[in-house]
Every structure is written in structure tokens, then in C-alpha cells.
N, C-alpha and C. Protein backbone atom coordinates (compact mmCIF):
# COMPACT_ATOMS: atom_id res chain seq x y z
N UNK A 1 32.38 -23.86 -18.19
CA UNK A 1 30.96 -23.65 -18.36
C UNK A 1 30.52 -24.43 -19.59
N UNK A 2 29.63 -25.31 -19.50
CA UNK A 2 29.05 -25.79 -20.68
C UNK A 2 28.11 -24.63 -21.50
N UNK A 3 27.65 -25.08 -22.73
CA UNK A 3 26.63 -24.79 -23.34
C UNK A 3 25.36 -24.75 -23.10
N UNK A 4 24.88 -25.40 -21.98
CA UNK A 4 23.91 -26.02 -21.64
C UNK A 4 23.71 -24.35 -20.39
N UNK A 5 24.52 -24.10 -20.17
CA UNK A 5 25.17 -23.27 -18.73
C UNK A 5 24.58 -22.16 -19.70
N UNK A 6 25.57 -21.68 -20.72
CA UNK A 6 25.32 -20.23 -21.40
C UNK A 6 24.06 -20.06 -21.89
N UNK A 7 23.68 -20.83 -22.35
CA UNK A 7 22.37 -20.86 -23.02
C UNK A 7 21.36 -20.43 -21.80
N UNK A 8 21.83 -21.09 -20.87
CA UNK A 8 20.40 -20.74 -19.44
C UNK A 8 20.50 -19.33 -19.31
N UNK A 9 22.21 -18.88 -19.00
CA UNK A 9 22.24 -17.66 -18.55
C UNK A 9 22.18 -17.03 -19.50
N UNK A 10 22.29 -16.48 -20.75
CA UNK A 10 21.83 -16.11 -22.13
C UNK A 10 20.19 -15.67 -22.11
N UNK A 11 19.53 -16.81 -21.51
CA UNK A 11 17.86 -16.87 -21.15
C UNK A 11 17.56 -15.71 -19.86
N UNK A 12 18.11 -16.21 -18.95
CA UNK A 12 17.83 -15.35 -18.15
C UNK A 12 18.43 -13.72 -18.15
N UNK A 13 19.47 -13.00 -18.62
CA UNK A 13 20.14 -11.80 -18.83
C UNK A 13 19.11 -10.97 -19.67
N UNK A 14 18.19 -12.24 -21.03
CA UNK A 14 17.52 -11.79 -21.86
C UNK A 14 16.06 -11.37 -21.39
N UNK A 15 15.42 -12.04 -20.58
CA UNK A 15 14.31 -11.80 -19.84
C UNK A 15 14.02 -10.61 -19.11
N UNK A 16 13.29 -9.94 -19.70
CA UNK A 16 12.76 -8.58 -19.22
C UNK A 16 11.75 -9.24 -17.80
N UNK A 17 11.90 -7.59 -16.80
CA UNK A 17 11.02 -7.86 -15.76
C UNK A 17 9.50 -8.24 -16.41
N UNK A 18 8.95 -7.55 -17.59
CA UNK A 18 7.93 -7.69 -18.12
C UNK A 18 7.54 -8.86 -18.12
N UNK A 19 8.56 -10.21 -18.71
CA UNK A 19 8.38 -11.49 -19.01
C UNK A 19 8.30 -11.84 -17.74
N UNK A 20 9.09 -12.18 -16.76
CA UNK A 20 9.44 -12.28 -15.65
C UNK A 20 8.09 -12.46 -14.39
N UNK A 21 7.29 -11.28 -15.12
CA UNK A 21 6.10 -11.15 -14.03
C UNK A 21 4.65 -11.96 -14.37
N UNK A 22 5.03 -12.06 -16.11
CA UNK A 22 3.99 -13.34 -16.67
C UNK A 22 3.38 -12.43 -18.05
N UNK A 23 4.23 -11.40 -18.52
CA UNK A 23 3.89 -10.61 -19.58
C UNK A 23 2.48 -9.99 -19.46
N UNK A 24 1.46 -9.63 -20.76
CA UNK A 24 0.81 -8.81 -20.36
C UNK A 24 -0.34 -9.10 -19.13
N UNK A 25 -0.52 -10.31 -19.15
CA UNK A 25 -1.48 -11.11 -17.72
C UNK A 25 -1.06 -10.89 -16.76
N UNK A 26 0.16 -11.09 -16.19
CA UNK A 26 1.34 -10.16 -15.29
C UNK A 26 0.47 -8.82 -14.74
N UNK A 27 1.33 -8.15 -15.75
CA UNK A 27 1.00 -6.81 -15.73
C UNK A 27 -0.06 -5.68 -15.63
N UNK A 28 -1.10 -6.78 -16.23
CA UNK A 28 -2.88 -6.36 -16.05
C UNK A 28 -3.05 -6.51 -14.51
N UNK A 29 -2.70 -7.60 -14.33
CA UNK A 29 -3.42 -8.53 -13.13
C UNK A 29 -2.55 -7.46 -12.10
N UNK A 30 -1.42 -6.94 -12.11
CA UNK A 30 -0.27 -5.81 -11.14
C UNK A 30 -1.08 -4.63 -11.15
N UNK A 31 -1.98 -3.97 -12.07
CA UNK A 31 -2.13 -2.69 -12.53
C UNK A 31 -3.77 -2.84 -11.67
N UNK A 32 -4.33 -4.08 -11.87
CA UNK A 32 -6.17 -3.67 -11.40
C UNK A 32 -5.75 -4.51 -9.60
N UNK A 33 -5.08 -5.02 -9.36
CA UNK A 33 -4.70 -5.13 -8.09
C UNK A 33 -4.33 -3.59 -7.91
N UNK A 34 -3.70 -3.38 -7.67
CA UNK A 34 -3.49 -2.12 -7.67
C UNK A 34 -4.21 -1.13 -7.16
N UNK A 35 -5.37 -0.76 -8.29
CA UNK A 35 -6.26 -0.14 -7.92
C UNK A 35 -7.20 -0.65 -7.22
N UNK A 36 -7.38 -1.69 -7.34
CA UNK A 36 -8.41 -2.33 -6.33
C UNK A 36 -8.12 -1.96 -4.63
N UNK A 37 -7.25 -2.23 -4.41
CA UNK A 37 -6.37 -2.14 -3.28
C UNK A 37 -6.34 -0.50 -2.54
N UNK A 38 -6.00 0.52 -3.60
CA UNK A 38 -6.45 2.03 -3.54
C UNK A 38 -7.85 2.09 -2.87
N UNK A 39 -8.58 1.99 -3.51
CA UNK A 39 -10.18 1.99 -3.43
C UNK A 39 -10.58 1.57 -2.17
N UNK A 40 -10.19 0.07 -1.93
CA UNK A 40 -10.75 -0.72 -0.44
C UNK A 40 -9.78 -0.23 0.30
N UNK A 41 -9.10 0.29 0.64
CA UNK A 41 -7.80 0.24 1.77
C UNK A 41 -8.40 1.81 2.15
N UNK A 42 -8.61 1.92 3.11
CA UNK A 42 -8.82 3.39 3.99
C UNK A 42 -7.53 3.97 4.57
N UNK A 43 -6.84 3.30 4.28
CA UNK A 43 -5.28 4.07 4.44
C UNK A 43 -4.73 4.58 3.18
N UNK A 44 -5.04 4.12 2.25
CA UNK A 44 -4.91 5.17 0.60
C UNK A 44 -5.78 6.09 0.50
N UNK A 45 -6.71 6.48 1.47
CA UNK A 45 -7.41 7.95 1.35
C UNK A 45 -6.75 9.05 0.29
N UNK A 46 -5.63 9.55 0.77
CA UNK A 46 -5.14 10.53 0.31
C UNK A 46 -5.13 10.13 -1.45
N UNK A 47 -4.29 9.50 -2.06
CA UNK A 47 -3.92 8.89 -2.90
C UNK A 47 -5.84 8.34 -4.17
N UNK A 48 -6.51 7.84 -3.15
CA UNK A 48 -7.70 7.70 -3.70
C UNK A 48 -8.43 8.88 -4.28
N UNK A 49 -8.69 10.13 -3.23
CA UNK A 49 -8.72 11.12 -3.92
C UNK A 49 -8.20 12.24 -4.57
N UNK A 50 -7.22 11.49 -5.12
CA UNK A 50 -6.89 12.36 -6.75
C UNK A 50 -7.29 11.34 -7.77
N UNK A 51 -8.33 10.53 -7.53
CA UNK A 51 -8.74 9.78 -8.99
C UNK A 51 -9.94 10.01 -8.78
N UNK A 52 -10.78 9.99 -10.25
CA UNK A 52 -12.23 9.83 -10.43
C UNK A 52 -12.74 8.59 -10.05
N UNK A 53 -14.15 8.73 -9.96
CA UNK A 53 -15.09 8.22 -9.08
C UNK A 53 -14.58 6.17 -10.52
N UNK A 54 -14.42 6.74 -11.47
CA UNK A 54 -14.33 5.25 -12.31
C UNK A 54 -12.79 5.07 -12.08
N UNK A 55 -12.23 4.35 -11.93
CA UNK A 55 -11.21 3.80 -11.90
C UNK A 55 -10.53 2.99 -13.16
N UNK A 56 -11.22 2.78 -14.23
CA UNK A 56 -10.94 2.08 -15.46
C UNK A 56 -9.88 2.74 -16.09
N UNK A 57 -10.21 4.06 -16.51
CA UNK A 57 -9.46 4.62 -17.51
C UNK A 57 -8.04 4.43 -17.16
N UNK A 58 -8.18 5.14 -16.01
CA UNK A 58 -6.19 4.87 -15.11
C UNK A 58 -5.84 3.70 -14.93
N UNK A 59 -6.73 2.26 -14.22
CA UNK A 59 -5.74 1.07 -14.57
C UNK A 59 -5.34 0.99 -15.99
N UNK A 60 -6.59 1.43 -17.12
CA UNK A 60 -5.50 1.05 -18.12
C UNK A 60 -4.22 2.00 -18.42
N UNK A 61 -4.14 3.05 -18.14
CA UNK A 61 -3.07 3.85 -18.16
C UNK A 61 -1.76 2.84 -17.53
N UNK A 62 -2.05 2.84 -16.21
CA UNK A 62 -0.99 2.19 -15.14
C UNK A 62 -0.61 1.15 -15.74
N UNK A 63 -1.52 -0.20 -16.38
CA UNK A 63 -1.29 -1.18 -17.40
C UNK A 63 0.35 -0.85 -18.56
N UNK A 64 -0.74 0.30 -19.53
CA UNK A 64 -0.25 0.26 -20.55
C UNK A 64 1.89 1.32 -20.34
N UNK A 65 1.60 1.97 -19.06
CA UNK A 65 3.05 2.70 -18.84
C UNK A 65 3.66 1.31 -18.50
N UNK A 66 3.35 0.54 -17.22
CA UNK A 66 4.04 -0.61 -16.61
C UNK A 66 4.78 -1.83 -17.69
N UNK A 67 3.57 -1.77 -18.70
CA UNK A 67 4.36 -2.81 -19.73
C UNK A 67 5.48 -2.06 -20.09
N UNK A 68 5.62 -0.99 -21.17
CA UNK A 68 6.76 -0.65 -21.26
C UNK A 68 7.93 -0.03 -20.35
N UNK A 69 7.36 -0.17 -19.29
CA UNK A 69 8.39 0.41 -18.35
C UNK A 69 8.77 -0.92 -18.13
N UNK A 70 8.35 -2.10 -17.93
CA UNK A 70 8.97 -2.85 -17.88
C UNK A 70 9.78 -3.66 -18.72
N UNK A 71 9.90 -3.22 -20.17
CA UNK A 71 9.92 -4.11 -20.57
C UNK A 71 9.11 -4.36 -21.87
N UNK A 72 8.01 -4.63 -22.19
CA UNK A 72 7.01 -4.71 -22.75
C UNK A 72 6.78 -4.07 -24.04
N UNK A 73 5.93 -4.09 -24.60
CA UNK A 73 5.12 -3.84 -25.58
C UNK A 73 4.87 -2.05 -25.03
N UNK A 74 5.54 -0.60 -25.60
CA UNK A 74 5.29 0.38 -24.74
C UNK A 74 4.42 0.85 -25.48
N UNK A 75 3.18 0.59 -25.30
CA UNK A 75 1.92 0.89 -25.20
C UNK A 75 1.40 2.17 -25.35
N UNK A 76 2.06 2.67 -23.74
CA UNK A 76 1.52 3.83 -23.48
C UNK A 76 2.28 5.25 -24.13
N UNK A 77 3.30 5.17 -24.64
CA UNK A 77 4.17 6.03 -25.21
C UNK A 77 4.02 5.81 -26.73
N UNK A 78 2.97 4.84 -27.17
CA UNK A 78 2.82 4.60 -28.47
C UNK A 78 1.64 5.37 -28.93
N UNK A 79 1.09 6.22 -27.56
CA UNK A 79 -0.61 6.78 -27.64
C UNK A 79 -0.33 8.08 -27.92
N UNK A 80 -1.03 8.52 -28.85
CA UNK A 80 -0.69 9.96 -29.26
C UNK A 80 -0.68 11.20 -28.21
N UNK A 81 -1.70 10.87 -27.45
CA UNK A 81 -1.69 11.76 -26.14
C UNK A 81 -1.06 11.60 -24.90
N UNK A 82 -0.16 10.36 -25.22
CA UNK A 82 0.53 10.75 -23.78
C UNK A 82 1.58 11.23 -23.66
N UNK A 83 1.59 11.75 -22.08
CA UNK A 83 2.25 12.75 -21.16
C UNK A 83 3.35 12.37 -20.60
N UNK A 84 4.29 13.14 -20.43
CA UNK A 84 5.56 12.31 -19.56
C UNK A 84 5.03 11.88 -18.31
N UNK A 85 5.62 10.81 -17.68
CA UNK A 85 4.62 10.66 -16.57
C UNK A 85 5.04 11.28 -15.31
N UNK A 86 6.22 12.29 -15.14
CA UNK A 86 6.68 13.16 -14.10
C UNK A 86 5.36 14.50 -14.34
N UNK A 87 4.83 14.94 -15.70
CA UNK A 87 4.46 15.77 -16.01
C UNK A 87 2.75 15.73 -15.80
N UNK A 88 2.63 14.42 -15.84
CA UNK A 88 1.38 13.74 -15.52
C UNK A 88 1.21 13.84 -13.96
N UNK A 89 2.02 13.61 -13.19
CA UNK A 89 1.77 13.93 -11.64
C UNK A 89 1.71 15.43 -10.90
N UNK A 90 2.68 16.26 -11.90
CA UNK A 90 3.13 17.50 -11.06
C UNK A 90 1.77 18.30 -10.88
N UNK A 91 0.60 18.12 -10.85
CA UNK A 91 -0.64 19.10 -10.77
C UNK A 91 -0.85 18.47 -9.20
N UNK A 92 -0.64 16.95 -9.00
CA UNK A 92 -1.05 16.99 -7.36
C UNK A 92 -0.86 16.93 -6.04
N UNK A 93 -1.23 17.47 -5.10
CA UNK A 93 0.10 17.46 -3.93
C UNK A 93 0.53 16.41 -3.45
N UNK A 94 1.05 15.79 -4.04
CA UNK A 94 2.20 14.63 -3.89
C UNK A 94 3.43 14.77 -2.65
N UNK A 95 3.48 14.17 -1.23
CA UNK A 95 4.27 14.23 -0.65
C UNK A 95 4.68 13.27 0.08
N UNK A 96 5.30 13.26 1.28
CA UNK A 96 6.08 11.92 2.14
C UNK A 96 4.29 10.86 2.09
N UNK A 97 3.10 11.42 2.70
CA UNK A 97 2.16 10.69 3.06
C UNK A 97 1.40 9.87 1.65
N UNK A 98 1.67 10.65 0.90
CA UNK A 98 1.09 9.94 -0.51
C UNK A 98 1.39 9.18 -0.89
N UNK A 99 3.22 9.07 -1.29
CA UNK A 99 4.05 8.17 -1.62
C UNK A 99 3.97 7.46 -0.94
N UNK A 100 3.89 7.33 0.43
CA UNK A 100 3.78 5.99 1.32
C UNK A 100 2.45 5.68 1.23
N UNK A 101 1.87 6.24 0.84
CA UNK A 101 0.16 5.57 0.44
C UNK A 101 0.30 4.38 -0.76
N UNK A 102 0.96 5.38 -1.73
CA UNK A 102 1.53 4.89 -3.34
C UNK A 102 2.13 3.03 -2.75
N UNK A 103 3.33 3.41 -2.28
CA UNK A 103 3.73 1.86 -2.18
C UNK A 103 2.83 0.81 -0.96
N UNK A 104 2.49 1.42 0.05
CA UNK A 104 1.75 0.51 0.15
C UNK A 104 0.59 0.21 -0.63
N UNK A 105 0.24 0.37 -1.69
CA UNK A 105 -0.59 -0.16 -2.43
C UNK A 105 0.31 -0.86 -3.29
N UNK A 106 1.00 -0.90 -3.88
CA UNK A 106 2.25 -1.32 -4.81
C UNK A 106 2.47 -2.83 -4.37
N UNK A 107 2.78 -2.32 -2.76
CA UNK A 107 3.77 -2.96 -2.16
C UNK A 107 2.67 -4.75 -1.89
N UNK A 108 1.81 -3.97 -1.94
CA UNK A 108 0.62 -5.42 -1.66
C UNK A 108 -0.03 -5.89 -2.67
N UNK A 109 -0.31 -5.07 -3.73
CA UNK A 109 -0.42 -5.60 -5.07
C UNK A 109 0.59 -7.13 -5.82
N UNK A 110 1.62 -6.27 -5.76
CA UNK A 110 3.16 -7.14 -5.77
C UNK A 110 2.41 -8.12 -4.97
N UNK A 111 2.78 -8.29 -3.44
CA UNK A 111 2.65 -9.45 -3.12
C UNK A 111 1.65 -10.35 -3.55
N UNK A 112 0.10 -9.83 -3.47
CA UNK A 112 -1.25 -10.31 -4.29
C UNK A 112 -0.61 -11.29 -5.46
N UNK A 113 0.33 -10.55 -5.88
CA UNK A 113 0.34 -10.68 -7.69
C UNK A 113 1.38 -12.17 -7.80
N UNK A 114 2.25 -12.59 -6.21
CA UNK A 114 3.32 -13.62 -6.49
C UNK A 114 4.22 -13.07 -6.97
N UNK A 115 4.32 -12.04 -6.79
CA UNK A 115 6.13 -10.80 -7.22
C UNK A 115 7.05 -10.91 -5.78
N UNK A 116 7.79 -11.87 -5.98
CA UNK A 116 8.71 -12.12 -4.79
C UNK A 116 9.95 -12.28 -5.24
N UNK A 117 10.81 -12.58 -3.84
CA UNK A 117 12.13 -12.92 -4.30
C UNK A 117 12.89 -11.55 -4.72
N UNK A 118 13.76 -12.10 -5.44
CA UNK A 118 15.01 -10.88 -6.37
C UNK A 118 13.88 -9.82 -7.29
N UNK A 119 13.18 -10.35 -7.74
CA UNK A 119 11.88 -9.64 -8.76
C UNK A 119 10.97 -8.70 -7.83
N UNK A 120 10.71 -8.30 -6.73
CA UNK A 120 9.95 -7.89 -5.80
C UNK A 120 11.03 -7.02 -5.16
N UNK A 121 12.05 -7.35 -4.58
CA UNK A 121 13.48 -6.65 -4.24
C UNK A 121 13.59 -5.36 -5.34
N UNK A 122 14.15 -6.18 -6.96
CA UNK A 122 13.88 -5.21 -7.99
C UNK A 122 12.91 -3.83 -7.98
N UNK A 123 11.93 -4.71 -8.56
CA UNK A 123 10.48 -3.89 -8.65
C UNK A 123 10.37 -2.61 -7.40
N UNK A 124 10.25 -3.40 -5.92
CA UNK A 124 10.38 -2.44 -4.96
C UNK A 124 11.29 -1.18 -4.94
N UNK A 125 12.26 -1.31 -5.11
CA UNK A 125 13.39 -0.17 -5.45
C UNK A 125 13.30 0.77 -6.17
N UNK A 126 12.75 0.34 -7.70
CA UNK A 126 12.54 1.14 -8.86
C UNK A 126 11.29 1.53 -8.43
N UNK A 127 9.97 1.03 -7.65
CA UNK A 127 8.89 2.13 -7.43
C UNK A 127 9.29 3.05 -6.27
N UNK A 128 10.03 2.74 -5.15
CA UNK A 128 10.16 3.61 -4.72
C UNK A 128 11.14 4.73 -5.13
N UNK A 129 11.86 4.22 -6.08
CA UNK A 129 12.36 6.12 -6.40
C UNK A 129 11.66 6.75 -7.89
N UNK A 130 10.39 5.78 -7.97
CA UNK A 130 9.49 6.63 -9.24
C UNK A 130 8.87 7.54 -8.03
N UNK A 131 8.44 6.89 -6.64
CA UNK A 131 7.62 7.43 -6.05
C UNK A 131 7.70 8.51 -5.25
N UNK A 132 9.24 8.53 -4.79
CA UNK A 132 9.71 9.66 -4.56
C UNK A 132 9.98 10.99 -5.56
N UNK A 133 10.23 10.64 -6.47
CA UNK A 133 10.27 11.53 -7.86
C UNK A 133 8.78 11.97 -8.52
N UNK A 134 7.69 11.75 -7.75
CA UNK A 134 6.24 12.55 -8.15
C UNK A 134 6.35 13.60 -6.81
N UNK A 135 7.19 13.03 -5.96
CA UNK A 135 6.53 14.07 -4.64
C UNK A 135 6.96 15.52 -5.06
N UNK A 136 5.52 17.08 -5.04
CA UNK A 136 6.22 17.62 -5.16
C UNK A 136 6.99 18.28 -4.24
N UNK A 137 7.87 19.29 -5.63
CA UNK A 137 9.09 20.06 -4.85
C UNK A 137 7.91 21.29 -4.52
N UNK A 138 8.80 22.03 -3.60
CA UNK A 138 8.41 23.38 -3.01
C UNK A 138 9.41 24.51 -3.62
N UNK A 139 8.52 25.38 -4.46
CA UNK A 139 9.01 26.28 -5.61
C UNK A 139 10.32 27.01 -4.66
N UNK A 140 11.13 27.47 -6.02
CA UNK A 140 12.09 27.52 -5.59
C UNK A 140 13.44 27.20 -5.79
């Protein structure tokens, strides 16, 4: 292996998904796709109404968790008021139909956004078992 070799792979091992997706422009542009997508899509019904009529406040939420979940600048864990984000979901009935509401909005955002390849593979995986992990449980 040359130098030339380690140094690439050195680059790439070091690269957070955050960087990866185009840093915080990335990640904005992932977070208001997103919601945009919620809103117009009549198949996110369910999912649409558990948000208020403005949609701002939560992309920036979704923004500011996604950077540091990815990676990033963690934003949202740097805010005095925030919530775990398992603890942040458990008030709504979250189940099989939601979560599949959830990623297909995700799931087309991503694409919108040019999140393909191994990075989209990634990404996909890790939302679907955030997304399974809001659905709730049945007490007990």
C-alpha cells in the first residue's frame, strides 16, 4: 500500500455521514425535504397530524438532532431544553402505519437530497430502527 493509498483511506474512515451528505447544507436541505414531503404527500396523513399547523420549529429540531446524530456539530443536545428523543415521541401513537409513513418520507427525502449508494443503504438502516424504536409499546 502506498502513502498515497493510506492517506485516501485515512480520509475516508475519517468522514462522518454528516460530511458525507454535504455538512450543514446536507442536512438542512434532508430535514425541510422532509417535511415538505410530510405535508404534500396524502399518504403521511397519519404522521402529519401529530405536528402543528407551522412546520418550522420541528424542521429545525429534525435539522439540529440529524447533525449530531450524524456526525455534526450536536446542536440539538447543546439546547438547554432538549429531550431525549425516545422521550420526545412516547406521547404519540406511534405504530407499524406511522413508521411506514415516517420512512417513506425519509425514504424520498434521501433520494430528493442525492443520498445514494452505500450512504443511503447506511442512512436507510439506521432510520429504520430509530423508526421502529418510537413505535409505541403496549403497557405491560
Amino acid at each position: 500500500m502506498t502513502a498515497a493509498n493510506s492517506a485516501s483511506e485515512a480520509t475516508i474512515i475519517e468522514a462522518t455521514p454528516y460530511e458525507l451528505i454535504g455538512g450543514e447544507t446536507g442536512v438542512r436541505h434532508l430535514a425541510e425535504r422532509f417535511y415538505a414531503i410530510m405535508d404534500e404527500e396524502p399518504g403521511a396523513s397519519r404522521i402529519r397530524a401529530m405536528h402543528g399547523a407551522d412546520l418550522a420549529p420541528i424542521k429545525q429540531l429534525l435539522f439540529e438532532f440529524l447533525s449530531g446524530w450524524l456526525g455534526g456539530p450536536a446542536l440539538y443536545f447543546e439546547r438547554p431544553e432538549h429531550r431525549c428523543i425516545m422521550s420526545a415521541h412516547r406521547p404519540y401513537p406511534i405504530g407499524d402505519a406511522e413508521r411506514d409513513e415516517w420512512m417513506m418520507c425519509m425514504r424520498r427525502a434521501m433520494f430528493d437530497c442525492d443520498i445514494t449508494g452505500d450512504m443511503h443503504a447506511l442512512l436507510d438502516q439506521a432510520f429504520l430502527r430509530m423508526a421502529n424504536a418510537f413505535r409505541a409499546r403496549p403497557p405491560g
